[in-house]
N, C-alpha and C. Protein backbone atom coordinates (compact mmCIF):
# COMPACT_ATOMS: atom_id res chain seq x y z
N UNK A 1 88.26 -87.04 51.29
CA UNK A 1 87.82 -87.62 52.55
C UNK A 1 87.74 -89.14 52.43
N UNK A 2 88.21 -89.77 53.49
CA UNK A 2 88.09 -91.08 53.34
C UNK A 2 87.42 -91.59 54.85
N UNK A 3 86.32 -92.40 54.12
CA UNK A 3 85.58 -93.01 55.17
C UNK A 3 86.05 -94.81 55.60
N UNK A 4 86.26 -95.02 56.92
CA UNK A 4 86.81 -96.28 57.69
C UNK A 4 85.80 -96.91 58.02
N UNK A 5 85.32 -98.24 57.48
CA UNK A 5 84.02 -98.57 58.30
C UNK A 5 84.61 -99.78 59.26
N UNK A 6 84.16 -100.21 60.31
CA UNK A 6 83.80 -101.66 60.95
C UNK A 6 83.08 -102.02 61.94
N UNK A 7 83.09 -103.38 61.87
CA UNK A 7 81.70 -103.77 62.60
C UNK A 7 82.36 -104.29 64.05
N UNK A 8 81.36 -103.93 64.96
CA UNK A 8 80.77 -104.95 66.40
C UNK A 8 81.37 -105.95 66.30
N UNK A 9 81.83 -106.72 67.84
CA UNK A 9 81.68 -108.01 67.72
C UNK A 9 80.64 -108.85 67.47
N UNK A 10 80.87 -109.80 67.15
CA UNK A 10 79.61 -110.94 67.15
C UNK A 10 79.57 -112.12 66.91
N UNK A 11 78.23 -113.07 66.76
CA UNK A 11 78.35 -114.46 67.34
C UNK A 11 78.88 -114.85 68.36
N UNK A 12 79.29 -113.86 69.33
CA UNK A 12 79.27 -114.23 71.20
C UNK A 12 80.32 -113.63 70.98
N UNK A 13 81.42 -113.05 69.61
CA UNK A 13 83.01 -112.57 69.96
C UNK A 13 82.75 -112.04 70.85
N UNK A 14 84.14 -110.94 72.10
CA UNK A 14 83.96 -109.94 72.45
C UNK A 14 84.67 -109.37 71.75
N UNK A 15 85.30 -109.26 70.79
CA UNK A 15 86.17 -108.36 70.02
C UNK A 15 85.92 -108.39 68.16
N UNK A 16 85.64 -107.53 67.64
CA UNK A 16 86.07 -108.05 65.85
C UNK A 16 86.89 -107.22 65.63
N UNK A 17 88.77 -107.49 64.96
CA UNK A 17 89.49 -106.80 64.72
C UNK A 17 89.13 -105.87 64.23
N UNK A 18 87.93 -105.68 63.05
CA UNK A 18 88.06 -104.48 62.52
C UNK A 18 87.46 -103.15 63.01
N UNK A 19 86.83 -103.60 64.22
CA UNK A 19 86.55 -102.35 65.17
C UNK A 19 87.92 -101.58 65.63
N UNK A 20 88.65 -102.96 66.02
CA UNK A 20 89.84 -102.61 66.40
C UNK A 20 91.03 -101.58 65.72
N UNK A 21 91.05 -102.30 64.51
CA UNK A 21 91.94 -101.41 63.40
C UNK A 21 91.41 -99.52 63.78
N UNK A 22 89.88 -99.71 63.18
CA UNK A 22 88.95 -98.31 62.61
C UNK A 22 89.38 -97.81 64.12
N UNK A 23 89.02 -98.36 65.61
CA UNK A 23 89.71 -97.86 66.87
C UNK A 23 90.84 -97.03 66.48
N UNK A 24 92.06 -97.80 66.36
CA UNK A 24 93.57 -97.32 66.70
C UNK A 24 93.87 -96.53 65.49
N UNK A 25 92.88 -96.29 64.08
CA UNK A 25 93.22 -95.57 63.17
C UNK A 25 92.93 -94.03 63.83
N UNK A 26 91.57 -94.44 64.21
CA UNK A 26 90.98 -92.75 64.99
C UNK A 26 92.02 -92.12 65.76
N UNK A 27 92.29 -93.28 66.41
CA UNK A 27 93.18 -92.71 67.85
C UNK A 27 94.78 -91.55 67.22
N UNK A 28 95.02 -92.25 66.11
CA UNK A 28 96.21 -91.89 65.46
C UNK A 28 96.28 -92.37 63.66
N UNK A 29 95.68 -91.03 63.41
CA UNK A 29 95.50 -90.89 61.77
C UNK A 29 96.55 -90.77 61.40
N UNK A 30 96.64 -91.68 59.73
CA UNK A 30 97.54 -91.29 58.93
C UNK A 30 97.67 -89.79 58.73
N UNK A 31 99.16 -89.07 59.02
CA UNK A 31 99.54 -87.80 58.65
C UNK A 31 98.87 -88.00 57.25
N UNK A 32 98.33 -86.14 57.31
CA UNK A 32 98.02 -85.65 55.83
C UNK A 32 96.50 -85.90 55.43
N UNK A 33 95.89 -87.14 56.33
CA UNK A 33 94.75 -87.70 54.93
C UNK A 33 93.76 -87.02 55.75
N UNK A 34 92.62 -86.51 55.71
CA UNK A 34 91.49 -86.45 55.76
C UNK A 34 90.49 -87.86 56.13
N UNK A 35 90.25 -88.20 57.06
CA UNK A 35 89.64 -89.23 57.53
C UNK A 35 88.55 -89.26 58.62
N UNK A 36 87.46 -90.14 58.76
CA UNK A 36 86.37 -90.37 59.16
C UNK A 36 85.94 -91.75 59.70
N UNK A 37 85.75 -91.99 60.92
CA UNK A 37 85.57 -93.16 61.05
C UNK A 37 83.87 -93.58 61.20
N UNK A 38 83.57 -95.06 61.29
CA UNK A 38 82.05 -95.55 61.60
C UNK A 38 82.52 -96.66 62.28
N UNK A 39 81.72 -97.25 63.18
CA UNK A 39 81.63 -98.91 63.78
C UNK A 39 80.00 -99.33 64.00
N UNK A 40 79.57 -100.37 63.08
CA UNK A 40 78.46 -100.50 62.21
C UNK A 40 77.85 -101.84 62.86
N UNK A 41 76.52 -102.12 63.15
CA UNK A 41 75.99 -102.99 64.37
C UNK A 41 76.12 -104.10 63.37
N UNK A 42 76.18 -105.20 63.61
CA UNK A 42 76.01 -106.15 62.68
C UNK A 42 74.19 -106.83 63.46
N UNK A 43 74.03 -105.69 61.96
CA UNK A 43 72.25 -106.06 61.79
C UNK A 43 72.14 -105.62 60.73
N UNK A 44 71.03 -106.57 59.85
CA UNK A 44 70.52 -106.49 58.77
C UNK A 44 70.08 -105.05 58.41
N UNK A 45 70.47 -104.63 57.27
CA UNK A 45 69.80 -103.48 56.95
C UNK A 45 70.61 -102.66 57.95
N UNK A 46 70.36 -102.01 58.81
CA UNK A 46 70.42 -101.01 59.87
C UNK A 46 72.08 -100.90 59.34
N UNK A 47 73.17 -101.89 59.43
CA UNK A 47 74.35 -101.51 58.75
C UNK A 47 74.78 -100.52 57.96
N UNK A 48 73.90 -101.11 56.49
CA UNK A 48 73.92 -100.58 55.13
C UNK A 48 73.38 -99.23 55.64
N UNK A 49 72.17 -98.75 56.27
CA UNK A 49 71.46 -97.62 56.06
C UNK A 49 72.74 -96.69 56.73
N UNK A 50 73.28 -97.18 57.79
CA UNK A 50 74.11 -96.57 58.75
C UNK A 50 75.18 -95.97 57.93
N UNK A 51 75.97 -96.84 57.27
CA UNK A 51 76.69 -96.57 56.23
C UNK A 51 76.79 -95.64 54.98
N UNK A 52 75.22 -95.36 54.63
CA UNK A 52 75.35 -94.83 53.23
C UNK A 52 74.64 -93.43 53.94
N UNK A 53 74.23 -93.33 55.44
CA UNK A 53 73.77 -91.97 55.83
C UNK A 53 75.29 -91.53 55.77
N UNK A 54 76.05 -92.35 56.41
CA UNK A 54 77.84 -91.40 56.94
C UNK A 54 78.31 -91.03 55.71
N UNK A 55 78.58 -91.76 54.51
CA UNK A 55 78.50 -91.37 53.39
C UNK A 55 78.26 -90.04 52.49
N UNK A 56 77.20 -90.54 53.15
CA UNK A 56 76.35 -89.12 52.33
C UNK A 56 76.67 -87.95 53.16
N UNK A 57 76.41 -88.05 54.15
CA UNK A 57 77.18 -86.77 55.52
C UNK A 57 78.12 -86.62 55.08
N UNK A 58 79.13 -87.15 54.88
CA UNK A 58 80.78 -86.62 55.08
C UNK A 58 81.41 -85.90 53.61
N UNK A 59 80.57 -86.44 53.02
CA UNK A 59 80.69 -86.84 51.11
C UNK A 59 82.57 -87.65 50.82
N UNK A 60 82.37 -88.92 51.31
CA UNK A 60 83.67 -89.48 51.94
C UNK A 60 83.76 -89.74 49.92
N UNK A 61 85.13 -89.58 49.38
CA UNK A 61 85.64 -90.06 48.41
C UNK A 61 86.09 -91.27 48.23
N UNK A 62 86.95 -92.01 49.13
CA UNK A 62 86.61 -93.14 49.19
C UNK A 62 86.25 -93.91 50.72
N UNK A 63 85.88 -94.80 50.11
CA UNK A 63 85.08 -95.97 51.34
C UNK A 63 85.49 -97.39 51.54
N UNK A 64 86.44 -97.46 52.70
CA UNK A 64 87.15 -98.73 53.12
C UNK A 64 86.26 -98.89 54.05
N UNK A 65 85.66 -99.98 53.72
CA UNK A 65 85.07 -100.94 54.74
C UNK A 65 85.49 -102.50 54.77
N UNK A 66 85.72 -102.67 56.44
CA UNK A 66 86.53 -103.92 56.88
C UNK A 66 85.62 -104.56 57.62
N UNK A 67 85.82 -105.98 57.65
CA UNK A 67 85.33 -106.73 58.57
C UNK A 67 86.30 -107.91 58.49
N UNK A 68 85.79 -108.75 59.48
CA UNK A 68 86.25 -109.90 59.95
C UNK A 68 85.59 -111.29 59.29
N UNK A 69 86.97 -111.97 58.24
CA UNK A 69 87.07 -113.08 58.47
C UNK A 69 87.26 -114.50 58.74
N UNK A 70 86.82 -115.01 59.65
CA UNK A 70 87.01 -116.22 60.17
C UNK A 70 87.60 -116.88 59.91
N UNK A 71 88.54 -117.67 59.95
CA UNK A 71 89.09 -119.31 59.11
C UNK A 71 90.51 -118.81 58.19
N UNK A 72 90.53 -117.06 57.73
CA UNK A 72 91.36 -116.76 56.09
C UNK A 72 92.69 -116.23 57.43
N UNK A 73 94.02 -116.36 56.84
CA UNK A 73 95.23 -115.80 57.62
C UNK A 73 95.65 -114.59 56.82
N UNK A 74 94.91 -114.28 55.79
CA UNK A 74 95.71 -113.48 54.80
C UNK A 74 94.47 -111.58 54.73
N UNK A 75 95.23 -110.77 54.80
CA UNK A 75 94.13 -109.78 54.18
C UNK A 75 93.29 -110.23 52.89
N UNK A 76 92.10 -109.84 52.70
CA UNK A 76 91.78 -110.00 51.22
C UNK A 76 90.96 -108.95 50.90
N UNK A 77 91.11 -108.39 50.11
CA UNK A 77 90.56 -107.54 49.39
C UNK A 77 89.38 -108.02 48.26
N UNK A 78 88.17 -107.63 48.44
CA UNK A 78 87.39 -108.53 47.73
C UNK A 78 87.14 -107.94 46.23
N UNK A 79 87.18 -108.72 45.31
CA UNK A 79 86.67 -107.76 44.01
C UNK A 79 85.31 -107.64 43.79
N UNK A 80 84.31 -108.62 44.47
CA UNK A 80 83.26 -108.45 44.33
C UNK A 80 82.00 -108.68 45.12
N UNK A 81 80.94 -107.94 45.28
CA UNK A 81 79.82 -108.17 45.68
C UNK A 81 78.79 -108.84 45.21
N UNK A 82 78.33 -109.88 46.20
CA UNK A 82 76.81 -110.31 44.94
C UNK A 82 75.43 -110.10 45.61
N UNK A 83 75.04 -109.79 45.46
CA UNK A 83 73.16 -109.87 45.67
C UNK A 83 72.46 -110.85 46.58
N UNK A 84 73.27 -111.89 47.32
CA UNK A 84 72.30 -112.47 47.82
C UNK A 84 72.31 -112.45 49.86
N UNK A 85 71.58 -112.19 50.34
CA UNK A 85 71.87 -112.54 51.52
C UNK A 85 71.54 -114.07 52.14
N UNK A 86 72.16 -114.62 53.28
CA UNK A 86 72.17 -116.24 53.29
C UNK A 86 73.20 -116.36 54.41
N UNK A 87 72.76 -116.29 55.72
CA UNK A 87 73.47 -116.18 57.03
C UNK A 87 73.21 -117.87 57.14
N UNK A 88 74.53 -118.15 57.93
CA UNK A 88 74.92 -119.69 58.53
C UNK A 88 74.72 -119.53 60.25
N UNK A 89 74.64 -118.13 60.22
CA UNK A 89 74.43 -117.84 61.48
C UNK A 89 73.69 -116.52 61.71
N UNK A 90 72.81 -116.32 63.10
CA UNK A 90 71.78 -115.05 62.83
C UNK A 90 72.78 -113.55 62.95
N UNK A 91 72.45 -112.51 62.90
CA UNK A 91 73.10 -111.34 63.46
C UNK A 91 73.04 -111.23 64.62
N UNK A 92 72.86 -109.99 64.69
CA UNK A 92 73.15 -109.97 66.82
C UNK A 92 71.78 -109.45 66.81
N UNK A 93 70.85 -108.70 66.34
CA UNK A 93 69.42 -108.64 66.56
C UNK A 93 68.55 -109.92 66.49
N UNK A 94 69.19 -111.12 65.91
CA UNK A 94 68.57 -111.85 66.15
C UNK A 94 68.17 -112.76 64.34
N UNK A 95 68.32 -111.79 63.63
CA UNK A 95 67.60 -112.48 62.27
C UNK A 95 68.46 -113.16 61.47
N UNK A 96 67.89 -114.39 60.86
CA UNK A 96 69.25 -115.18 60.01
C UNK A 96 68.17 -115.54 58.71
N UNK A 97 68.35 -114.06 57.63
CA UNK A 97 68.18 -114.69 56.67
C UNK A 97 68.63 -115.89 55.80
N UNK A 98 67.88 -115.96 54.90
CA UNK A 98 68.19 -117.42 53.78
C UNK A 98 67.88 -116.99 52.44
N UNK A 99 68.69 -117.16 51.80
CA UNK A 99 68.45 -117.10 50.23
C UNK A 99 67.13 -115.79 49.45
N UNK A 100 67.68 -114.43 50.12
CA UNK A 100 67.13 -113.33 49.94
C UNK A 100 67.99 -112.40 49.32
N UNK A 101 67.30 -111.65 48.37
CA UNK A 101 67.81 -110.36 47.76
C UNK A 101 68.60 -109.49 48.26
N UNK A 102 69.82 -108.65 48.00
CA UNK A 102 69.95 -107.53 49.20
C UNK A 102 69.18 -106.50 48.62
N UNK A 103 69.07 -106.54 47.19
CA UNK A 103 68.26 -105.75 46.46
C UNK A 103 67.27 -106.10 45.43
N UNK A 104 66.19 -105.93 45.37
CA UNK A 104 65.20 -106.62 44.52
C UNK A 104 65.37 -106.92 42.60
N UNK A 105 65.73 -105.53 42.18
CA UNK A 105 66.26 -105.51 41.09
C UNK A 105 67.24 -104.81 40.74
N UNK A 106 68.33 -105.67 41.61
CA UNK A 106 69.63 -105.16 41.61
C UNK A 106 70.24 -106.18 40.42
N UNK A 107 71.47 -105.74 40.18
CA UNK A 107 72.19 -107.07 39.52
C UNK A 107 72.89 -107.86 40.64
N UNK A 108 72.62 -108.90 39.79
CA UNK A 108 73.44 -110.44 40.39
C UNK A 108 75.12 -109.86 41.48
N UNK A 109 75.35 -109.23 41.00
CA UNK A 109 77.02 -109.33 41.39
C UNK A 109 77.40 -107.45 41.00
N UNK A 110 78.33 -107.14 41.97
CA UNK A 110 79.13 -105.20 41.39
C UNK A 110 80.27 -105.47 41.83
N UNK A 111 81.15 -105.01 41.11
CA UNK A 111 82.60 -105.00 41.09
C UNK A 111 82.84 -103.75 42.08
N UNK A 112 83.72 -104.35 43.05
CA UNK A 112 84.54 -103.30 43.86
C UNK A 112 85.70 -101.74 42.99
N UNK A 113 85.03 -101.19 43.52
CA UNK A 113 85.59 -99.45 42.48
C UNK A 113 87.28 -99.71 42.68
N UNK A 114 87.73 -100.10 44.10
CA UNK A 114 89.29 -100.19 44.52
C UNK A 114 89.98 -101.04 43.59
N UNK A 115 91.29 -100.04 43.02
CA UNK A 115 92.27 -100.85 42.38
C UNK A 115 93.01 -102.51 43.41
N UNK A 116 92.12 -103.19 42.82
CA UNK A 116 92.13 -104.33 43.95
C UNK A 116 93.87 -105.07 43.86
N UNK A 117 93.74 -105.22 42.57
CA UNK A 117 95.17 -105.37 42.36
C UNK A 117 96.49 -104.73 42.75
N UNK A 118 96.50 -103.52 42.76
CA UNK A 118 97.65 -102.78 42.65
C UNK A 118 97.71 -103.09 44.43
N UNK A 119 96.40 -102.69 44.89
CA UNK A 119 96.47 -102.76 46.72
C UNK A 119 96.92 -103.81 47.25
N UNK A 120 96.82 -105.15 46.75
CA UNK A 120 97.47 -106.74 46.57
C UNK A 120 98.92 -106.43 46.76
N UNK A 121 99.25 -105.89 45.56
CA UNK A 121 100.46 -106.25 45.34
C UNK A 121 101.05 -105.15 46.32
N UNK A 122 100.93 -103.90 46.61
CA UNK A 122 101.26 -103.00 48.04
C UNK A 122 101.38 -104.06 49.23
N UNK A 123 100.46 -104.56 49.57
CA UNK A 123 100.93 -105.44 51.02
C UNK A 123 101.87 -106.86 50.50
N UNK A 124 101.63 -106.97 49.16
CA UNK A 124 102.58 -107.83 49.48
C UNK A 124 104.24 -107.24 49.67
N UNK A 125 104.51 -106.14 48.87
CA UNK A 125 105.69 -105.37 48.43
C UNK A 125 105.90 -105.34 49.93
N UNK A 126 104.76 -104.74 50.65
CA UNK A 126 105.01 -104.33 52.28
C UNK A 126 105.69 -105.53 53.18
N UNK A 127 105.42 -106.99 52.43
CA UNK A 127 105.67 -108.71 53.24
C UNK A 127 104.22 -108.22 54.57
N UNK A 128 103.16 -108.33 53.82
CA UNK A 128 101.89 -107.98 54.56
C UNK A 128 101.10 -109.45 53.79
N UNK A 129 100.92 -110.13 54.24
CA UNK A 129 100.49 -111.07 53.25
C UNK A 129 99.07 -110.86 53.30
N UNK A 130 98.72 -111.34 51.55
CA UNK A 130 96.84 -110.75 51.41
C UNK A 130 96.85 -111.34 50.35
N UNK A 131 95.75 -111.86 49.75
CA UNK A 131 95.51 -111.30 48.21
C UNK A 131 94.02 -111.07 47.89
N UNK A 132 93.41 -111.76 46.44
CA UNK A 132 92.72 -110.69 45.78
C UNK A 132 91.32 -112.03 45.90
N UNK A 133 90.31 -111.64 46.88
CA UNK A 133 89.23 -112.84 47.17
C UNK A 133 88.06 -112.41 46.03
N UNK A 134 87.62 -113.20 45.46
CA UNK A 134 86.45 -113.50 44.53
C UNK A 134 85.03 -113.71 45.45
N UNK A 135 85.06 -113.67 46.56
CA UNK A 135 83.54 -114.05 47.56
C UNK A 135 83.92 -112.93 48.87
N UNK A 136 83.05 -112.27 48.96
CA UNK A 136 83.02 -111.77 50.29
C UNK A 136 82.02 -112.41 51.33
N UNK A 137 81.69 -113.68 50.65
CA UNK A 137 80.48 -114.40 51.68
C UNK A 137 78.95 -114.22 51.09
N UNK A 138 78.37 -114.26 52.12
CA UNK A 138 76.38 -113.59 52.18
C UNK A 138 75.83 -113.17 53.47
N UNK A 139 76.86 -112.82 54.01
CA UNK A 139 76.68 -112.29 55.70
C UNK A 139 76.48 -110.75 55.48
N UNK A 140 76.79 -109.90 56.58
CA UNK A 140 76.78 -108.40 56.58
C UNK A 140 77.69 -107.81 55.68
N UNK A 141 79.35 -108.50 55.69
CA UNK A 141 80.40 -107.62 55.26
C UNK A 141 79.96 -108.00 53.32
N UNK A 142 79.28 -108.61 53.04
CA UNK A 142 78.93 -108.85 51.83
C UNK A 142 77.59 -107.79 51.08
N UNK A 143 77.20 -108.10 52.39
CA UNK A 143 75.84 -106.88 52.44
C UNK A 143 75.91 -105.54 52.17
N UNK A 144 76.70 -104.75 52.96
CA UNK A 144 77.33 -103.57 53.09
C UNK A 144 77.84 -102.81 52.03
N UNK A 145 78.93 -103.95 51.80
CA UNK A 145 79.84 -104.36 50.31
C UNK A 145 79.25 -104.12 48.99
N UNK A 146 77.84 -104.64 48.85
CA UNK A 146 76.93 -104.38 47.60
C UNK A 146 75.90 -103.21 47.96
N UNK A 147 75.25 -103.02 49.17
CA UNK A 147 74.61 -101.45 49.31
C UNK A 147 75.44 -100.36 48.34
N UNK A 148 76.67 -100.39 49.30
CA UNK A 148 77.34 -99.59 48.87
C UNK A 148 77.44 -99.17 47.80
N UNK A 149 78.19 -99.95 47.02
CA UNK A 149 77.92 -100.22 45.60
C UNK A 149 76.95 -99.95 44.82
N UNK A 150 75.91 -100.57 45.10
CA UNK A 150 74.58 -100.28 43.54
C UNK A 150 74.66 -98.71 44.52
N UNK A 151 74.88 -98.20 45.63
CA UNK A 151 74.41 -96.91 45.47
C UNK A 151 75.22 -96.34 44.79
N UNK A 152 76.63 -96.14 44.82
CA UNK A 152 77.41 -96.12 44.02
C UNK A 152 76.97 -96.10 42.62
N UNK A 153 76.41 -96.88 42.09
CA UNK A 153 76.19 -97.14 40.93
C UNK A 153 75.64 -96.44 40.13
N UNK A 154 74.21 -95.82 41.15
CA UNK A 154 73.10 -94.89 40.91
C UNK A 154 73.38 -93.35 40.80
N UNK A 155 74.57 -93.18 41.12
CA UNK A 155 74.35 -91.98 41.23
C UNK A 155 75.56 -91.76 40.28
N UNK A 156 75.42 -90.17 40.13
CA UNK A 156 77.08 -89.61 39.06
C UNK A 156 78.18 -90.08 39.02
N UNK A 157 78.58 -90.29 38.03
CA UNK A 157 79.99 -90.84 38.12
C UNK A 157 81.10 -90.20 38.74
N UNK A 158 80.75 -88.73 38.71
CA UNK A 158 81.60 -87.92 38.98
C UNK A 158 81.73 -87.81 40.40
N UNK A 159 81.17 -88.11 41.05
CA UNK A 159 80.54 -88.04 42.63
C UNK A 159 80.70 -88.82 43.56
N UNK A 160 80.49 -90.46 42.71
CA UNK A 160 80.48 -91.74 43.23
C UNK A 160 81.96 -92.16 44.49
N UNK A 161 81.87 -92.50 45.48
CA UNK A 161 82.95 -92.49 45.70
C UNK A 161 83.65 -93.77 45.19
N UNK A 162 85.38 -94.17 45.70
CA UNK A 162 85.63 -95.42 44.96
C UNK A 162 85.68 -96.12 46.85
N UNK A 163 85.48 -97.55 46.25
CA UNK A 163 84.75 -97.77 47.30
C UNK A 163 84.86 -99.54 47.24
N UNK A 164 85.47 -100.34 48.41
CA UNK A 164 85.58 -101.55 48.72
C UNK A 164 85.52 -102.16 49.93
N UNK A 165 85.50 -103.68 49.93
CA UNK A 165 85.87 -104.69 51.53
C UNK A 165 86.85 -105.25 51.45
N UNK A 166 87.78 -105.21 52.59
CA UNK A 166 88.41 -105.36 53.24
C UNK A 166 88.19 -106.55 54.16
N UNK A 167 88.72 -107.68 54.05
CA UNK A 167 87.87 -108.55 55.58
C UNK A 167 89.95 -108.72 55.89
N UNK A 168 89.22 -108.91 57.32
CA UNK A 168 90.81 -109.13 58.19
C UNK A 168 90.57 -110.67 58.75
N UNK A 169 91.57 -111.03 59.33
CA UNK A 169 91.86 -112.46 59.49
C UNK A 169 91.17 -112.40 60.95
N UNK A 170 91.18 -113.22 61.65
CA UNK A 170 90.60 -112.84 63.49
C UNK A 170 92.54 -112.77 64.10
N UNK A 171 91.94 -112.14 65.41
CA UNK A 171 93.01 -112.26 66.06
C UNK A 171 93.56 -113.12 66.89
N UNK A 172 95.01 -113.57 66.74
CA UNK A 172 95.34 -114.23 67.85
C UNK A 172 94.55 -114.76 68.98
N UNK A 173 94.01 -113.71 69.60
CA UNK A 173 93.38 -113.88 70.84
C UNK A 173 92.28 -114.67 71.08
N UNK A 174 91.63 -114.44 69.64
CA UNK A 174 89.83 -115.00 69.55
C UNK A 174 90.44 -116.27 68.66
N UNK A 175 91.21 -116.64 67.79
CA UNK A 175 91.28 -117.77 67.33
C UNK A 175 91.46 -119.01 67.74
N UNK A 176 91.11 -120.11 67.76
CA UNK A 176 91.95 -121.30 68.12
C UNK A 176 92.49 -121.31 66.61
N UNK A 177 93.11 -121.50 65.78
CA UNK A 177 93.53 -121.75 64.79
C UNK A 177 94.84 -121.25 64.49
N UNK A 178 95.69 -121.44 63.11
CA UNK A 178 97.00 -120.44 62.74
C UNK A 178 96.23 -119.50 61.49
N UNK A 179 94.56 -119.53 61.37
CA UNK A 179 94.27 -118.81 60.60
C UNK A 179 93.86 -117.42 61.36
N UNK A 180 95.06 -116.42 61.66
CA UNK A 180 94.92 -115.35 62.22
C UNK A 180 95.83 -114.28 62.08
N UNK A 181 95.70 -113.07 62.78
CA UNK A 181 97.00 -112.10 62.42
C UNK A 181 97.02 -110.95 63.34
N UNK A 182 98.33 -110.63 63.79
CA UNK A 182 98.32 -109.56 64.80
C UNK A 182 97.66 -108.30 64.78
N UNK A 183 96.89 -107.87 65.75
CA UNK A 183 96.32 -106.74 65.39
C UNK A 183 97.47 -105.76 64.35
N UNK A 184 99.10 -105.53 64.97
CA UNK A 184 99.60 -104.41 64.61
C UNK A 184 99.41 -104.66 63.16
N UNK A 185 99.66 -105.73 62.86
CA UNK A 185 99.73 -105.96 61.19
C UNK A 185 99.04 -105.55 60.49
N UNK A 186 97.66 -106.10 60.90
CA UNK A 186 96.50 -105.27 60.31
C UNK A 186 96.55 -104.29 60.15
N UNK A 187 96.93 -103.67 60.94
CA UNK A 187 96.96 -101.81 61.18
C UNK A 187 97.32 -101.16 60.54
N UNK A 188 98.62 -102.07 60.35
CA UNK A 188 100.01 -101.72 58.90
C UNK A 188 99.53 -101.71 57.74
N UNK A 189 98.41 -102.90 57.64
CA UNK A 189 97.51 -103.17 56.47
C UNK A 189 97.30 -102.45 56.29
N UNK A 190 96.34 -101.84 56.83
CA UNK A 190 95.14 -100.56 56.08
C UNK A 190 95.92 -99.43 56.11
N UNK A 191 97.18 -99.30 56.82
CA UNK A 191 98.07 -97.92 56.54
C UNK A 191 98.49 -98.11 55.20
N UNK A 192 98.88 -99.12 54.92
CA UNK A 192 99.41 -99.18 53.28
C UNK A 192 98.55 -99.11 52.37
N UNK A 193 97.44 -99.42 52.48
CA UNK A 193 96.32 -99.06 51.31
C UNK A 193 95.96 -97.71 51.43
N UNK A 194 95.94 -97.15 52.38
CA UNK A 194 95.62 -95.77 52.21
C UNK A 194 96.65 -95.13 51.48
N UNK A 195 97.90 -95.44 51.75
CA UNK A 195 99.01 -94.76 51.42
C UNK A 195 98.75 -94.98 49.73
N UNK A 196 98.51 -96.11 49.18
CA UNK A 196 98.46 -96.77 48.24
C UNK A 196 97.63 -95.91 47.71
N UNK A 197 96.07 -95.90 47.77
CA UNK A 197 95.15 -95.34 47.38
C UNK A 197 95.08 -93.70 46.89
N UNK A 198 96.13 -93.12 47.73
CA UNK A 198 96.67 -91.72 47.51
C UNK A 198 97.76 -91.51 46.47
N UNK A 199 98.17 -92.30 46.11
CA UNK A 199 99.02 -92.23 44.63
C UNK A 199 98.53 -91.84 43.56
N UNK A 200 98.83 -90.72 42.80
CA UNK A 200 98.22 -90.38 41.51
C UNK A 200 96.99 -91.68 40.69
N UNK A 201 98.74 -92.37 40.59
CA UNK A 201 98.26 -93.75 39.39
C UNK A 201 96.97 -94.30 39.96
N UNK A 202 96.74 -94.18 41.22
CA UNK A 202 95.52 -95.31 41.76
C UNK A 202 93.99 -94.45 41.57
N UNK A 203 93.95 -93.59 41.06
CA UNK A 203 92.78 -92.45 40.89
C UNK A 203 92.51 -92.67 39.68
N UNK A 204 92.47 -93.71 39.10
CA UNK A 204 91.69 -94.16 37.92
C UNK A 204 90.78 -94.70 38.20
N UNK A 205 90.50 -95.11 39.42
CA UNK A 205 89.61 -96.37 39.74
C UNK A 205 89.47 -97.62 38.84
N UNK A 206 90.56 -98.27 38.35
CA UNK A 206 90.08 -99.92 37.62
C UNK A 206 90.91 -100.83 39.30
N UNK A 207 89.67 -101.20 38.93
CA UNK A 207 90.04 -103.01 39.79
C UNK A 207 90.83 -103.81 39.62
């Protein structure tokens, strides 16, 4: 089972691609896979909890979660999560932490379970351009990103699902910038990592 996460618009968007993608994936699943979608409020906490209930409901094996971001033209696949939350801007409930824990005695930083590499080099093979980001920020999609994870962490190995972020570029539509990318592309994106992810070789889980 594979679980699709993305978030709400926000900061006044009316759109965040990756609602969009997790949208048009539902609408028309990859033949064959077993799939599950979520679209996750961008609010503190309430995200993560949202997330690791669907989780736990579905018992999803792995966990692509996407969001949106701002300013990058390229997919990126993040290798890592860190511990701190630290918004430049509030959520949509209203709260803009600063320089807070996501977890009290968590570690500093968790490595994304997704063969981050091999999925890199898939979109690029695809001429999907992406590569392999070292920061997922200190906003939600960073948040989420490390819940996930130390839960991940805590529990059986055997059980754990494998499990990463995804941030997408904005779209055309919402950008003023050339840092952006067509919805279809995207779409193509996350079709190829799934495809990717279903390959024998990629069921090792190394990063």
């Amino acid at each position: 089972m594979i679980l699709i996460s993305g978030f709400d618009p926000f900061d006044g968007a009316d759109i965040n691609p990756s609602a969009a993608v997790v949208e048009a994936l539902e609408k028309d699943p990859p033949s064959g896979v077993e799939m599950t979608t979520t679209i996750l409020p961008v609010e503190t906490g309430v995200a993560a909890r949202r997330l690791l209930s669907r989780v736990e409901a579905c018992g999803a094996d792995i966990v692509l979660m996407l969001g949106e971001a701002r300013g990058r033209s390229v997919i990126s696949i993040e290798q890592v999560a860190v511990n701190l939350l630290d918004f430049s801007i509030p959520d949509n409930a209203g709260h803009r932490v600063r320089d807070q824990a996501i977890v009290a005695d968590g570690p500093d930083a968790l490595f994304a379970t997704l063969p981050v590499r091999p999925l890199v080099d898939a979109l690029l093979d695809a001429d999907i351009p992406a590569e392999r980001s070292l920061t997922a920020g200190t906003y939600l999609c960073n948040e989420i990103s490390y819940r996930m994870l130390e839960q991940a962490r805590r529990d059986d190995g055997s059980r754990s699902p494998i499990a990463g972020f995804i941030h997408l570029p904005s779209l055309p539509s919402e950008s003023g910038s050339t840092a952006c990318m067509p919805l279809e592309l995207e779409i193509r994106a996350v079709r190829t990592i799934i495809a990717r992810l279903l390959e024998p070789e990629c069921s090792n889980r190394t990063a």
